[in-house]
Protein backbone atom coordinates (compact mmCIF):
# COMPACT_ATOMS: atom_id res chain seq x y z
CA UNK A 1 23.34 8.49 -24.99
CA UNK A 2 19.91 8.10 -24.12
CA UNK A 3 18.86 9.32 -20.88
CA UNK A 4 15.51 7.97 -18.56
CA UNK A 5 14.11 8.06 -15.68
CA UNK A 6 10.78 6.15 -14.13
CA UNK A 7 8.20 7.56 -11.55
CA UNK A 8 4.35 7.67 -10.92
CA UNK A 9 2.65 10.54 -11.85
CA UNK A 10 2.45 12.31 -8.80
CA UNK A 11 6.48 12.72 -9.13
CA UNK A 12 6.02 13.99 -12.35
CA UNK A 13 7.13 17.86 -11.25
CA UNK A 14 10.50 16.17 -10.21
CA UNK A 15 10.91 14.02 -13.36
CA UNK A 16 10.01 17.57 -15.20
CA UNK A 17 12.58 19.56 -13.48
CA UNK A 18 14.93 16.45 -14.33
CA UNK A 19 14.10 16.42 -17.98
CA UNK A 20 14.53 20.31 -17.80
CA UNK A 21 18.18 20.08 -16.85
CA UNK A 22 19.37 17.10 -18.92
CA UNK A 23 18.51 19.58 -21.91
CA UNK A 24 20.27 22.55 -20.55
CA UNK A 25 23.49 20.39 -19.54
CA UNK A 26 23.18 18.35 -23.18
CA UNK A 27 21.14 20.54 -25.52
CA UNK A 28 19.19 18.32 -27.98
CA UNK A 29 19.39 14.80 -26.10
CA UNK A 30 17.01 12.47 -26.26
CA UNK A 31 14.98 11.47 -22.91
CA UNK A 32 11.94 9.15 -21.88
CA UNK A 33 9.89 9.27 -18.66
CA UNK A 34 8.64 5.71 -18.03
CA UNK A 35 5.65 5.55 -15.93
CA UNK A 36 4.86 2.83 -13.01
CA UNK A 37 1.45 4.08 -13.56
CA UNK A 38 -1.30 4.71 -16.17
CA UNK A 39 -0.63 7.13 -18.95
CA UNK A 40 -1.01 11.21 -18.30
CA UNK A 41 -3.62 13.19 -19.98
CA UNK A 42 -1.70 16.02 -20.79
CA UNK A 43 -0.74 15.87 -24.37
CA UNK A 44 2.24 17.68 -24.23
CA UNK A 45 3.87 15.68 -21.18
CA UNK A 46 2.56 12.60 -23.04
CA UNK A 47 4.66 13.11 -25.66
CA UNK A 48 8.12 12.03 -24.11
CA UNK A 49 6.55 9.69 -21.68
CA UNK A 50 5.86 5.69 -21.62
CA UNK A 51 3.48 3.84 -19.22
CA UNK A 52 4.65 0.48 -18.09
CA UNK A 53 2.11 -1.77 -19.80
CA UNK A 54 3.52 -0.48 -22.57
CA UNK A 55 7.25 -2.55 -22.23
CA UNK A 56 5.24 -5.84 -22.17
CA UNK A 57 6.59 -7.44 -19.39
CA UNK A 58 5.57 -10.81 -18.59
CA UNK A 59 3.90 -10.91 -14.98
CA UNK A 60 3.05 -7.07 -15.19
CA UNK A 61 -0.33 -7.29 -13.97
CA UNK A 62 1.18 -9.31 -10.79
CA UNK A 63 3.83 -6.61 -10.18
CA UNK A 64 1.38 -4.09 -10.11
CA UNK A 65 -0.18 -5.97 -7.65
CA UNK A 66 2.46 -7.54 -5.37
CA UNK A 67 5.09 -4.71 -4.98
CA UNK A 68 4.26 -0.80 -3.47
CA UNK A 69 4.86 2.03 -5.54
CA UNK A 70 8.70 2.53 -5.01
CA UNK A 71 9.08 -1.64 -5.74
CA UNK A 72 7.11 -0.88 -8.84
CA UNK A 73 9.28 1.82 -9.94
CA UNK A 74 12.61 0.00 -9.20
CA UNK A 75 11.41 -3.46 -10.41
CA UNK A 76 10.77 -2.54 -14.40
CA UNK A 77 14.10 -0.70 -14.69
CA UNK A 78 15.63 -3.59 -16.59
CA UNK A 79 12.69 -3.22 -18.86
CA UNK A 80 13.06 -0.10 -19.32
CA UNK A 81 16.79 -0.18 -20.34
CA UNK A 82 15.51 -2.88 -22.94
CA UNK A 83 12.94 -0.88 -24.29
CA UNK A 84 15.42 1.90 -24.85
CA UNK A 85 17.78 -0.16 -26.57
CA UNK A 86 15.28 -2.73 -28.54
CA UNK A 87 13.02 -0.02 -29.39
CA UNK A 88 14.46 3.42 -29.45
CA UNK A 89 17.91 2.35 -31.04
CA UNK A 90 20.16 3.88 -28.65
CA UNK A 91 23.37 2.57 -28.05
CA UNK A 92 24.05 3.48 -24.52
CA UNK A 93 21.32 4.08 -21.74
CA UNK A 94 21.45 6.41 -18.96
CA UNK A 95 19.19 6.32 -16.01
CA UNK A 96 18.59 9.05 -13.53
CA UNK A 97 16.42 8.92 -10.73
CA UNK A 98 13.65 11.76 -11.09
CA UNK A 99 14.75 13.83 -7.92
CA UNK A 100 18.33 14.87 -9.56
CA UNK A 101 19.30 17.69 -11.35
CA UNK A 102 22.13 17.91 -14.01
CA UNK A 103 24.28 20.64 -14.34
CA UNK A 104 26.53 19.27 -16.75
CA UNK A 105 27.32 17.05 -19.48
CA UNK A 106 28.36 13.58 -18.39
CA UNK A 107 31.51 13.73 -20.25
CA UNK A 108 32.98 10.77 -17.56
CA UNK A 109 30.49 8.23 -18.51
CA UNK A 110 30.63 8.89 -22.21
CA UNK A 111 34.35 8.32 -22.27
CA UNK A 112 34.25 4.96 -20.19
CA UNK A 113 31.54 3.83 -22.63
CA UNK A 114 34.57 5.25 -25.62
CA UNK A 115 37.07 3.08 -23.73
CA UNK A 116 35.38 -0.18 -23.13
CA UNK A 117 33.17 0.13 -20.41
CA UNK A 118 29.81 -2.48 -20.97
CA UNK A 119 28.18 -0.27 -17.75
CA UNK A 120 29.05 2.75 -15.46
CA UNK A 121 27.88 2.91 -11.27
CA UNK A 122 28.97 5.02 -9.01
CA UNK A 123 28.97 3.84 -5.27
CA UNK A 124 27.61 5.35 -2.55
CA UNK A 125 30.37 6.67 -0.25
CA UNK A 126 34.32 6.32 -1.42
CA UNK A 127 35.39 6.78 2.16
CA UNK A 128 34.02 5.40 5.32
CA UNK A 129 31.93 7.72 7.45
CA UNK A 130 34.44 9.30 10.83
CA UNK A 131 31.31 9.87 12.93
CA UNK A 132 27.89 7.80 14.06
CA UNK A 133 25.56 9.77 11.89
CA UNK A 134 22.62 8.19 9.86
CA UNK A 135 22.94 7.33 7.28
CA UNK A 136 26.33 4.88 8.94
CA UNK A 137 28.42 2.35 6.82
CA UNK A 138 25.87 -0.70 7.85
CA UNK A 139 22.84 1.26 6.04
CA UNK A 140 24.65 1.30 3.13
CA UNK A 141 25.80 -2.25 3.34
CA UNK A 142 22.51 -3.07 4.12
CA UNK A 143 20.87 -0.80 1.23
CA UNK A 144 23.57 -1.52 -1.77
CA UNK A 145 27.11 -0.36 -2.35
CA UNK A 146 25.88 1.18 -5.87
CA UNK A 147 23.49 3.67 -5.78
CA UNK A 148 21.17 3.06 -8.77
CA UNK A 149 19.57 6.60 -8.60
CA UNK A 150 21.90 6.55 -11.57
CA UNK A 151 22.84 3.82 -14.14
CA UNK A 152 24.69 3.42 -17.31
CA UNK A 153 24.62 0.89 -19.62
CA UNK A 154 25.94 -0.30 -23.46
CA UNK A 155 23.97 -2.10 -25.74
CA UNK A 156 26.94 -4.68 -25.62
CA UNK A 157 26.44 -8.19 -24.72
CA UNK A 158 27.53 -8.76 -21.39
CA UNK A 159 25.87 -5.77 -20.48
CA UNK A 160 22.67 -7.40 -22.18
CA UNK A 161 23.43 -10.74 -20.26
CA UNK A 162 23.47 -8.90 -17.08
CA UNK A 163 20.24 -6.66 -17.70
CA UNK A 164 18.50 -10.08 -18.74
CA UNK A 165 19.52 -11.81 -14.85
CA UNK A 166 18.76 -8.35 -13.02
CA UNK A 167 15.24 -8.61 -15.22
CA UNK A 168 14.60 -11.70 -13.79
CA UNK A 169 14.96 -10.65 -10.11
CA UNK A 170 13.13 -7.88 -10.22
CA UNK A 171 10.28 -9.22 -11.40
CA UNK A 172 9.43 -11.21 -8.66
CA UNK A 173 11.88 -10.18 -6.19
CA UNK A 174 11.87 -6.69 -5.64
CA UNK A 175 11.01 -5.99 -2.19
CA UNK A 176 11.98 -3.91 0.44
CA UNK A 177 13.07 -6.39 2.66
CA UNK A 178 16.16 -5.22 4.71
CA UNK A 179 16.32 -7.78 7.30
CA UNK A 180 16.22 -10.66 4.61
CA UNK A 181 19.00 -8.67 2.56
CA UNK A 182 16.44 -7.30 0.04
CA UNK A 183 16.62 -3.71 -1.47
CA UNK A 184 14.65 -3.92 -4.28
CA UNK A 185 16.70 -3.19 -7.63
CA UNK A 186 19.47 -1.75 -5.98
CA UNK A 187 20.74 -4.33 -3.84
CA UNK A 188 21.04 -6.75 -6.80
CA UNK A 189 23.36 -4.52 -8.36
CA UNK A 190 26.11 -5.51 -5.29
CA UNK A 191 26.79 -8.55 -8.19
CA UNK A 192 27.88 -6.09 -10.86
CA UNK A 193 31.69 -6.20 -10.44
CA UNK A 194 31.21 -10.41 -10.08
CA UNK A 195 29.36 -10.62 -12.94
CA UNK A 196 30.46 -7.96 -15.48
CA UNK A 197 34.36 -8.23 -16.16
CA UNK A 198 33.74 -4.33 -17.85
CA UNK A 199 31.95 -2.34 -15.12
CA UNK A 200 33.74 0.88 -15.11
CA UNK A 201 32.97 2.15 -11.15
CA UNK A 202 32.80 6.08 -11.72
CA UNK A 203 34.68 7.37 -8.38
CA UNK A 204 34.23 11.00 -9.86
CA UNK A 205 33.42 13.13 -6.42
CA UNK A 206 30.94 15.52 -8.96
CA UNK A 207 28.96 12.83 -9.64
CA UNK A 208 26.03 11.72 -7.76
CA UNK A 209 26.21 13.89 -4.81
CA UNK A 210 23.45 13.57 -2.42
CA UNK A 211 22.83 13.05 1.53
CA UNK A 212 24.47 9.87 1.91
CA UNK A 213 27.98 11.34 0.67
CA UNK A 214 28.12 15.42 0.77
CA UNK A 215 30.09 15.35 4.15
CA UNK A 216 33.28 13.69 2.28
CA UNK A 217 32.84 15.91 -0.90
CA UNK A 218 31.58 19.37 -0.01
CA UNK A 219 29.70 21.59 -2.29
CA UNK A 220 31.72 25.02 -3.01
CA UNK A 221 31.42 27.61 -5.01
CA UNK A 222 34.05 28.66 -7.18
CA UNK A 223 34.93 30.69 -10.62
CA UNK A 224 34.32 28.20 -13.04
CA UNK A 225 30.81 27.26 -10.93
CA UNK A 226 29.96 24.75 -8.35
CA UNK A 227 32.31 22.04 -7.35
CA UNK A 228 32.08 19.26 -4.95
CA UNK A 229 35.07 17.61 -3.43
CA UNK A 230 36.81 19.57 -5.56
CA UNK A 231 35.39 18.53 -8.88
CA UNK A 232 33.18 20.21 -11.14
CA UNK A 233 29.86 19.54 -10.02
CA UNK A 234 27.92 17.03 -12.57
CA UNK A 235 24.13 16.33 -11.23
CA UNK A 236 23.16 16.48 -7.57
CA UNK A 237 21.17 14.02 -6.38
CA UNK A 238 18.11 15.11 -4.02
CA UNK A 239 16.86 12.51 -2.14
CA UNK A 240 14.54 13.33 1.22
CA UNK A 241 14.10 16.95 0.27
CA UNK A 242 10.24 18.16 1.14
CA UNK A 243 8.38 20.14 -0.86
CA UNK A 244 6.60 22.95 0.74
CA UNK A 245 9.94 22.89 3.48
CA UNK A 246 12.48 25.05 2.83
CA UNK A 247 14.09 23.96 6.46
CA UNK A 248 14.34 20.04 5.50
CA UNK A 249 17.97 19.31 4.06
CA UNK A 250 16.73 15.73 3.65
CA UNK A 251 14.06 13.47 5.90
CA UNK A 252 16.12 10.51 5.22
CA UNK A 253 19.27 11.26 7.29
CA UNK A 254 20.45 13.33 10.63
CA UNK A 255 24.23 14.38 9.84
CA UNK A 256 23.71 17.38 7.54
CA UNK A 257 20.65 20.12 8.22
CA UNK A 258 20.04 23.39 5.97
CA UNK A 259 22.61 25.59 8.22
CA UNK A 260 26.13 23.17 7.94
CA UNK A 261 25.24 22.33 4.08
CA UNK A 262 27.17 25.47 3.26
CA UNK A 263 26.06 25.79 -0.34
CA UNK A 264 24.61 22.45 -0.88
CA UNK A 265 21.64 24.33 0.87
CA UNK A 266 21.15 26.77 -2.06
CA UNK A 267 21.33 24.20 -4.39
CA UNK A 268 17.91 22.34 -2.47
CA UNK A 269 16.44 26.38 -2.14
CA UNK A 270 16.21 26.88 -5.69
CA UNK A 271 15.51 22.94 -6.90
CA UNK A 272 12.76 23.27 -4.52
CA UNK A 273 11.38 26.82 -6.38
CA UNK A 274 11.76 24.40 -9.86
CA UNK A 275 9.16 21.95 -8.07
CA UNK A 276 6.78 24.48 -7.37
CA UNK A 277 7.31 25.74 -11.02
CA UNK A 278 6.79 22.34 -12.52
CA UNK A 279 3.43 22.12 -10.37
CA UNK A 280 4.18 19.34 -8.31
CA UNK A 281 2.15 20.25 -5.82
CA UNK A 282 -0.61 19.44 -8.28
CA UNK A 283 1.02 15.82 -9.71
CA UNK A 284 1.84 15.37 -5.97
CA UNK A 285 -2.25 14.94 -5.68
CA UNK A 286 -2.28 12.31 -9.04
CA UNK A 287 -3.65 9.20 -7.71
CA UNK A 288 -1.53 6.04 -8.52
CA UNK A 289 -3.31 3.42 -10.58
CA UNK A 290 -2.17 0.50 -8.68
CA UNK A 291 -3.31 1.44 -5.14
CA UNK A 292 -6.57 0.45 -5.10
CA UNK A 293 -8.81 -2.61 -5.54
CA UNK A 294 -11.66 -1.74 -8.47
CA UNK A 295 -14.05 -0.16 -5.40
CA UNK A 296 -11.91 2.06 -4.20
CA UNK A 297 -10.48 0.00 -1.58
CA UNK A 298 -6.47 0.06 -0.79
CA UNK A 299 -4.33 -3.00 -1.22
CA UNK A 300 -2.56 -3.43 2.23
CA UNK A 301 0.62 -4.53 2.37
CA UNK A 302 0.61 -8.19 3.30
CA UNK A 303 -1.94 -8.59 0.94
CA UNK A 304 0.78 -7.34 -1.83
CA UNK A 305 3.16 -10.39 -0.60
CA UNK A 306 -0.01 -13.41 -2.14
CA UNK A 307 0.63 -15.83 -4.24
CA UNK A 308 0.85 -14.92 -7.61
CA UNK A 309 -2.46 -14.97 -10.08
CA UNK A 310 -1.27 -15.10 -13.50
CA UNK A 311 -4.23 -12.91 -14.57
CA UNK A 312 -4.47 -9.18 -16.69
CA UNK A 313 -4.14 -6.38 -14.69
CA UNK A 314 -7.85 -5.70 -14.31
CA UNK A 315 -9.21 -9.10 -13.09
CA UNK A 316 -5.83 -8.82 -10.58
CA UNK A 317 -7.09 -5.47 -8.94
CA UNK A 318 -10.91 -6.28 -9.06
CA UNK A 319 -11.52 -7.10 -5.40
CA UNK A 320 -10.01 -8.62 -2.51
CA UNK A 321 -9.92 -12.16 -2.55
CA UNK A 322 -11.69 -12.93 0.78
CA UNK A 323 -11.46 -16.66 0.61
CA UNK A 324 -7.84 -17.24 0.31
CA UNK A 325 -6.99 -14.56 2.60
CA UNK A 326 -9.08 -15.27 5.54
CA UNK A 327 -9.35 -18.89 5.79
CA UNK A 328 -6.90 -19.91 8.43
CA UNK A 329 -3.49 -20.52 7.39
CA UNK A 330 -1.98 -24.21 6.75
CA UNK A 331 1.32 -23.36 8.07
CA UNK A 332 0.86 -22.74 11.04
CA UNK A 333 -1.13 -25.01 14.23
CA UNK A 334 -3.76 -23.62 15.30
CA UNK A 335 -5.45 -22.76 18.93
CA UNK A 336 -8.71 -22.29 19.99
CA UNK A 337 -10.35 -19.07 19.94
CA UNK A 338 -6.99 -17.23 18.80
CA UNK A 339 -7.14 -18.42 14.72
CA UNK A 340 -4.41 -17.14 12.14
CA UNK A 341 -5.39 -16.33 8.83
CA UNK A 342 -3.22 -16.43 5.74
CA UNK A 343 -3.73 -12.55 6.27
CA UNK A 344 -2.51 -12.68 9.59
CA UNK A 345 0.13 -14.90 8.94
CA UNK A 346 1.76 -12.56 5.83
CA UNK A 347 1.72 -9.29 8.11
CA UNK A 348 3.68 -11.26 10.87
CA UNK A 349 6.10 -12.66 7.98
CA UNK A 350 6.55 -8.90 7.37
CA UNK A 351 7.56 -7.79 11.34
CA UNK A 352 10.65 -9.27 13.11
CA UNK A 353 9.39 -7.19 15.85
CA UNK A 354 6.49 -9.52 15.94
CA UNK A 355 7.98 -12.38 15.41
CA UNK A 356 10.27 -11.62 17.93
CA UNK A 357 7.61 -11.21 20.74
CA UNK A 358 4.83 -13.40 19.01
CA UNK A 359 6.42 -16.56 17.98
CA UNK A 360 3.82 -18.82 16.50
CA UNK A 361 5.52 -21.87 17.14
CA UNK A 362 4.13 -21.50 21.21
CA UNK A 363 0.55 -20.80 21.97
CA UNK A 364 1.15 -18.24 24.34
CA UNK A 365 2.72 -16.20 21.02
CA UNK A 366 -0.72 -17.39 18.87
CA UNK A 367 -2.53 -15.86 21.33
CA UNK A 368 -0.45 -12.77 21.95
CA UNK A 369 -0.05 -12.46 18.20
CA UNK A 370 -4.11 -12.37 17.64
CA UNK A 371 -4.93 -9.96 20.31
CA UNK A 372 -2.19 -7.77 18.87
CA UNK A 373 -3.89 -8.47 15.47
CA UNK A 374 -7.10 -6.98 16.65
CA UNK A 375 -5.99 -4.30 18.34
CA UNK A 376 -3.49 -2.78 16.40
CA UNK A 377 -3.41 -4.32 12.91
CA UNK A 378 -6.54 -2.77 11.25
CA UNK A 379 -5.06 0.82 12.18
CA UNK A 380 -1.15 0.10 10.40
CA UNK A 381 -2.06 -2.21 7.81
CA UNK A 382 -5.57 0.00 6.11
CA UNK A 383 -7.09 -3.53 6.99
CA UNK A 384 -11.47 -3.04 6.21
CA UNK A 385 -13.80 -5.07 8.52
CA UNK A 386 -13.98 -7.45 6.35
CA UNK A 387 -9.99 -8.54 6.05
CA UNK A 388 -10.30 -9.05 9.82
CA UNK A 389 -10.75 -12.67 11.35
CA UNK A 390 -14.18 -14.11 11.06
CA UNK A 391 -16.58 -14.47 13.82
CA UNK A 392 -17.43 -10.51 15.12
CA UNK A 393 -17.00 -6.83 14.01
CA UNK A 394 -13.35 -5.51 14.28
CA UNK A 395 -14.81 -3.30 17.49
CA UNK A 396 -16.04 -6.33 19.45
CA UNK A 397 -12.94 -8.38 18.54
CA UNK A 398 -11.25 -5.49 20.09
CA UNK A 399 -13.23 -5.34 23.18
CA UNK A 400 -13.05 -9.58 23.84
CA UNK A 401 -9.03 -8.95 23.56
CA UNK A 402 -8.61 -6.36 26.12
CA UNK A 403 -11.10 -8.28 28.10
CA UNK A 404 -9.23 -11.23 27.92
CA UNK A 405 -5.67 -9.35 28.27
CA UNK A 406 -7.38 -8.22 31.85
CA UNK A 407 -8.27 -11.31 32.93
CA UNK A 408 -4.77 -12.52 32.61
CA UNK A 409 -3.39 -9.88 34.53
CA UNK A 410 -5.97 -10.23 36.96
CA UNK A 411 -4.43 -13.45 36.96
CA UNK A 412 -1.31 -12.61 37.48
CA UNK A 413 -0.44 -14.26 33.36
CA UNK A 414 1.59 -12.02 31.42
């Protein structure tokens, strides 16, 4: 088997400490970093590693510039499974997410592949939560039932066929987009036991362990080494843990903290000791090569969700395109003195909350919607002067909205 994983650079102390344990567990197998970034310069890391533009994906230089960092990093994982096969001649792919750590070989997924299996998941939770922690059973419906911080797949065809339709939706539909039903990669992945007659679902309790499932298979220490939920412990997966915070089980959730882990809480203590061994406080400081526009300038969000260009990567990231984005937006009427651009109009696509209280279809919700715009928007989207809506500096704008939010209270208007 040939094992992967994908991450910027500034991960690369936890795809390190990854790589480091997939060789201890399997001495001699082969692994790949693929990077949602440019290339490193250090030779030596270099060596096992692949940068993006290298899998020649069609659209690359629009995913770069339409989906964040984590899309990124989740979108080309079909590619990368390709690229594995197609050009590295393996026969079955494994992919690991770069914040696990293996302790030993995967002996269950190499004998599903022995006895038929095209691909191998393993699910979230196998038993519903009993209490009203986060994460709860609707985060996970709404998040995937497979968790693709691992994935196995044969170089069989149906497995092929389904790589081929998952390739297809990430590429242009890899968002995080929860209240639409969009988690990028993962969610997609809910199709797998529709679409692929041979999925073999590994319910193994040693597998996977992480956050979302520790409290129904506890980590214990026994004779033969660690076990959880009774089973020999296989790779631990940890997500949310915080470099530099030894007191931090994991940021993502609220039912398990450092002192009820039991010894799930050594096991983040000394992954966290590998981190700072692997310098990732230094990659941590690696800026990403698709954050920017050419001068320096960050993409905001909205301005990810555009239309796409169709160009290379370099005239796609030269500058912000300042015509399309602030003329004033077709689809929706507009009212006097309160315009919407197409900016405006893709950062309230992004909010229910602001759809909620803003809706444009009423010009009391225009209105309410552009004051909130000027106020607020420039702070929580990194928005520059000049993505603001024409007529006056972002300052004034701000100042005529509060003075015209006073004069409708004065007014007795809400």
């Amino acid at each position: 088997m040939h094992y992967f994983t994908i991450c910027a650079r500034n991960y690369l102390g936890y795809a390190l400490t990854l790589r480091d344990s997939v060789l201890r567990a399997e001495p001699g197998a082969r692994f790949t970093i693929f990077l949602a970034d440019d290339q490193v310069d250090d030779a030596e890391v270099a060596a096992f590693t692949v940068p993006a533009q290298a899998l020649n994906i069609p659209g690359f230089a629009d995913m770069c510039f339409r989906y964040t960092l984590m899309e990124l990093s989740t979108a080309i994982k079909p590619y990368c499974f390709d690229h594995v096969f197609d050009q590295m001649g393996a026969a079955r792919a494994v992919y690991l997410d770069p914040d696990i750590e293996v302790f030993r070989p995967l002996d269950a997924v190499r004998q599903a592949f022995d006895a038929g299996a095209s691909a191998v998941l393993t699910p979230h939770i196998l038993q519903p939560y009993q209490d009203n922690k986060t994460p709860g059973d609707l985060d996970i419906l709404s998040s995937g039932t497979f968790n693709l911080g691992f994935g196995a797949f044969a170089k069989v065809p149906e497995a092929r066929d389904f790589i081929t339709w998952w390739g297809r939706k990430t590429r242009t539909d890899c968002y995080v987009d929860l209240p639409r039903g969009k988690f990028v990669d993962q969610k997609w992945v809910d199709f797998a036991p529709s679409f692929l007659a041979d999925l073999h679902v590994l319910r193994d309790p040693g597998y996977n362990v992480a956050y979302w499932n520790l409290s129904g298979r506890p980590v214990e220490a026994g004779p033969d080494g660690l076990t959880a939920g009774g089973a020999p412990l296989v790779f631990f997966h940890f997500s949310g843990v915080v470099p530099g915070d030894r007191t931090v089980f994991s940021k993502h959730q609220d039912r398990i903290t450092m002192d009820t882990a039991g010894p799930a809480a050594d096991l983040v203590r000394a992954y966290l000791d590998q981190l700072d061994a692997k310098g990732q406080a230094s990659w941590a400081s690696t800026p990403y090569a698709y954050a920017c526009y050419e001068d320096g300038t960050p993409i905001p969000p909205p301005v990810r969700r555009g239309p796409l260009t169709g160009g290379d990567l370099a005239t796609t990231l030269k500058a912000y395109d300042s015509t399309y984005w602030n003329a004033l937006s077709p689809d929706v009427e507009q009212s006097d003195g309160a315009p919407v651009t197409r900016l405006m109009l893709a950062v309230h696509a992004m909010r229910t909350d602001l759809q909620e209280t803003f809706p444009l279809t009423s010009e009391s919700g225009r209105k309410g919607f552009h004051a909130w715009f000027i106020t607020h928007a420039g702070r929580e989207q990194r928005l520059t002067d000049e993505m603001m809506p024409a007529g006056s500096s972002r300052q004034s704008q701000i100042t005529a909205a509060m003075r015209r939010t006073a004069s409708r209270l004065r007014n007795g208007k809400r």
